[in-house]
Protein backbone atom coordinates (compact mmCIF):
# COMPACT_ATOMS: atom_id res chain seq x y z
CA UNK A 1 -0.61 52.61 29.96
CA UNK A 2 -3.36 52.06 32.57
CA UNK A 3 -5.21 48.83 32.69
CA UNK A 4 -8.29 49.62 30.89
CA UNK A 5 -6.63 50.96 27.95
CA UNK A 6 -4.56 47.93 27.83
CA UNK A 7 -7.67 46.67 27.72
CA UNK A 8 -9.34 47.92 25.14
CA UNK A 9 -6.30 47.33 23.17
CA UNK A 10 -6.33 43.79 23.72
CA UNK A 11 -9.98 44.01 22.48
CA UNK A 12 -9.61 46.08 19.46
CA UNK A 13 -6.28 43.65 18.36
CA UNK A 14 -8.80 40.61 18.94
CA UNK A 15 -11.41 42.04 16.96
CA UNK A 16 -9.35 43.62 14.16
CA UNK A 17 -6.13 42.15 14.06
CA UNK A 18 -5.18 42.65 10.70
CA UNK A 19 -5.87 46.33 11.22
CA UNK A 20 -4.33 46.77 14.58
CA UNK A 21 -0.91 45.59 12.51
CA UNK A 22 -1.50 48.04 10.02
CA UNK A 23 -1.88 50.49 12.19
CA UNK A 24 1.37 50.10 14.23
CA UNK A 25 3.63 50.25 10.81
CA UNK A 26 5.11 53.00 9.27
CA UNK A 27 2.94 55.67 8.60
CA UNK A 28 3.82 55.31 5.01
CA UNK A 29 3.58 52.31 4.11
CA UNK A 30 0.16 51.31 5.47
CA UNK A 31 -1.61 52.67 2.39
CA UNK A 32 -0.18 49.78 0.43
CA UNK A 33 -0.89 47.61 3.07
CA UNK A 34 -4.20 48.59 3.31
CA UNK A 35 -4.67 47.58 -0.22
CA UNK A 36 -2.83 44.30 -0.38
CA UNK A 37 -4.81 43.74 2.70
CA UNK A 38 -8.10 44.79 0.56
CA UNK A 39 -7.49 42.61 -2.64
CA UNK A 40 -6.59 39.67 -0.96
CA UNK A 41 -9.21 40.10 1.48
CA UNK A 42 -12.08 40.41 -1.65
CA UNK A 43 -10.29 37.30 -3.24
CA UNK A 44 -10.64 35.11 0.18
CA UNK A 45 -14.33 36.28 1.66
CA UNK A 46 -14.55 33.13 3.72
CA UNK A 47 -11.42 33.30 5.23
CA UNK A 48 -10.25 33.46 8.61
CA UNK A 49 -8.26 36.41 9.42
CA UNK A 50 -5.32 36.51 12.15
CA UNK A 51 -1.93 37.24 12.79
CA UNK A 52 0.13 33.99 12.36
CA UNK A 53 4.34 34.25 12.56
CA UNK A 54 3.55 37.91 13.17
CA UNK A 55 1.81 38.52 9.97
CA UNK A 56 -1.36 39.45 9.21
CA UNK A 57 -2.71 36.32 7.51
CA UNK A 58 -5.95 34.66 5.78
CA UNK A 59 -6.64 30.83 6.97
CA UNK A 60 -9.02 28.25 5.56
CA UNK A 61 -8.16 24.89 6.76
CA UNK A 62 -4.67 25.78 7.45
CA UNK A 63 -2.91 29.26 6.50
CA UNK A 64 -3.31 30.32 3.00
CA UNK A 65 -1.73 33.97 2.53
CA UNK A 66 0.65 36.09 4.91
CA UNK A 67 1.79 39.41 3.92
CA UNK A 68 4.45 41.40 5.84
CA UNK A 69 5.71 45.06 5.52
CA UNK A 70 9.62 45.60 5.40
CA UNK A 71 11.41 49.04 4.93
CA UNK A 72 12.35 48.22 1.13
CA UNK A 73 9.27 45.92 0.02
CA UNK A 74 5.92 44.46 1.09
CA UNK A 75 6.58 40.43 1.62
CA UNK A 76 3.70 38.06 0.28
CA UNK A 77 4.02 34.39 1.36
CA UNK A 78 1.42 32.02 -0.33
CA UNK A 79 3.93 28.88 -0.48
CA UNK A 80 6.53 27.25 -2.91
CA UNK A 81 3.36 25.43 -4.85
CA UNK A 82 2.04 29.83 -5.83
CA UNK A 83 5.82 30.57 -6.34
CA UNK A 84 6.02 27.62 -8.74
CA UNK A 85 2.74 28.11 -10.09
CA UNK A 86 2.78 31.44 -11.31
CA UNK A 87 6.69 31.84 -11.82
CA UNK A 88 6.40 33.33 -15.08
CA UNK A 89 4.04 36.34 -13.69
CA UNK A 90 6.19 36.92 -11.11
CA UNK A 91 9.35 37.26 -13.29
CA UNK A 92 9.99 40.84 -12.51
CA UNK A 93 9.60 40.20 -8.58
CA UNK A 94 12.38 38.81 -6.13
CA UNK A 95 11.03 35.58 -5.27
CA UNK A 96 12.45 33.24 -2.57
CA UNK A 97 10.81 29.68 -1.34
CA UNK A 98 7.41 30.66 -0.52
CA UNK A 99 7.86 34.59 -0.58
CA UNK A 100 7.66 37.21 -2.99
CA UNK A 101 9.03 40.54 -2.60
CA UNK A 102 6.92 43.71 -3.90
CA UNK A 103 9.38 46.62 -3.64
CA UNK A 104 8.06 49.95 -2.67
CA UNK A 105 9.23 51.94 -5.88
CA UNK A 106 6.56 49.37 -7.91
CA UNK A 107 3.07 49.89 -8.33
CA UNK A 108 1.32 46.85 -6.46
CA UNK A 109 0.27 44.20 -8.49
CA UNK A 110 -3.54 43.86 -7.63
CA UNK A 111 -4.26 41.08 -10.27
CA UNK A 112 -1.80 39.13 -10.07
CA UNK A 113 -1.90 39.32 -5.64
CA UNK A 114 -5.55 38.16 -6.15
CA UNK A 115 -5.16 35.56 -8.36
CA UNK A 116 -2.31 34.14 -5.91
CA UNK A 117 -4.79 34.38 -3.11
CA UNK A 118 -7.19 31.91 -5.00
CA UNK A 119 -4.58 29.67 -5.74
CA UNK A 120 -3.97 29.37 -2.76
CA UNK A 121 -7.55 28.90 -1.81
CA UNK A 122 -7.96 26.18 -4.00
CA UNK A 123 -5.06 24.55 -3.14
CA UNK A 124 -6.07 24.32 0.67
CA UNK A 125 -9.70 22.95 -1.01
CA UNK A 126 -7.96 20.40 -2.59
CA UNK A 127 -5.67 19.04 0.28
CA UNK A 128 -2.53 20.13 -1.81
C-alpha cells in the first residue's frame, strides 16, 4: 500500500473507528455487528466512541460497553456489576465475569443489549 492510501486509512479509522472494525470482520457477521453497534449506539448518544482492548467500545468517564465479534458468538462486555445486575435476563446466554456471549444461531437480543448499555451508563454517572 502506497503512502497516501495508508493515509487515508489512518484517517477514515480515526474518524470512524467503530466502522473501520466492522468493516475488516467477516463478511458475515458484520450485519449483526452493525446492529449491536446501532442499539447500543441509540442507548449511549453522548458517548465517546473508540476502539479500546481492540474492541469497538462506548466511553463516558471511563469505558462503559465493548462488543467483540468471534467465529461462534458476538462478545458484549459491560462489567461484573451488568452481569450481576441483570443475571436473570441473561439466563439463556453464556455469561463469564464481565462478558456475555450472544451465539450466532440466536436472534440478537436488542432490548435487553440496550437496557445493559444504560446500566452501564448510569453506573459510570454514579461513580459505581
Amino acid at each position: 500500500m502506497d503512502t497516501s492510501q495508508e493515509r487515508k486509512r489512518i484517517a477514515r479509522a480515526a474518524a470512524d473507528p467503530i466502522g473501520e472494525y466492522i468493516a475488516a470482520q467477516d463478511e458475515a457477521l458484520q450485519p449483526r455487528l452493525r446492529e449491536v453497534y446501532a442499539v447500543i449506539k441509540k442507548a449511549l448518544p453522548q458517548a465517546q466512541e473508540k476502539i479500546s482492548y481492540q474492541m469497538p467500545t462506548f466511553r463516558g468517564r471511563r469505558n462503559l460497553i465493548h462488543f467483540a465479534a468471534f467465529k461462534g458468538h458476538i462478545g458484549i462486555y459491560p462489567g461484573v456489576e451488568a452481569i450481576e445486575h441483570f443475571t436473570e435476563a441473561l439466563a439463556g446466554y453464556r455469561t463469564s465475569k464481565g462478558t456475555i456471549q450472544l451465539p450466532h444461531d440466536k436472534p440478537l437480543p436488542f432490548e435487553l443489549i440496550a437496557q445493559i448499555a444504560v446500566f452501564c451508563a448510569a453506573c459510570d454517572a454514579t461513580g459505581k
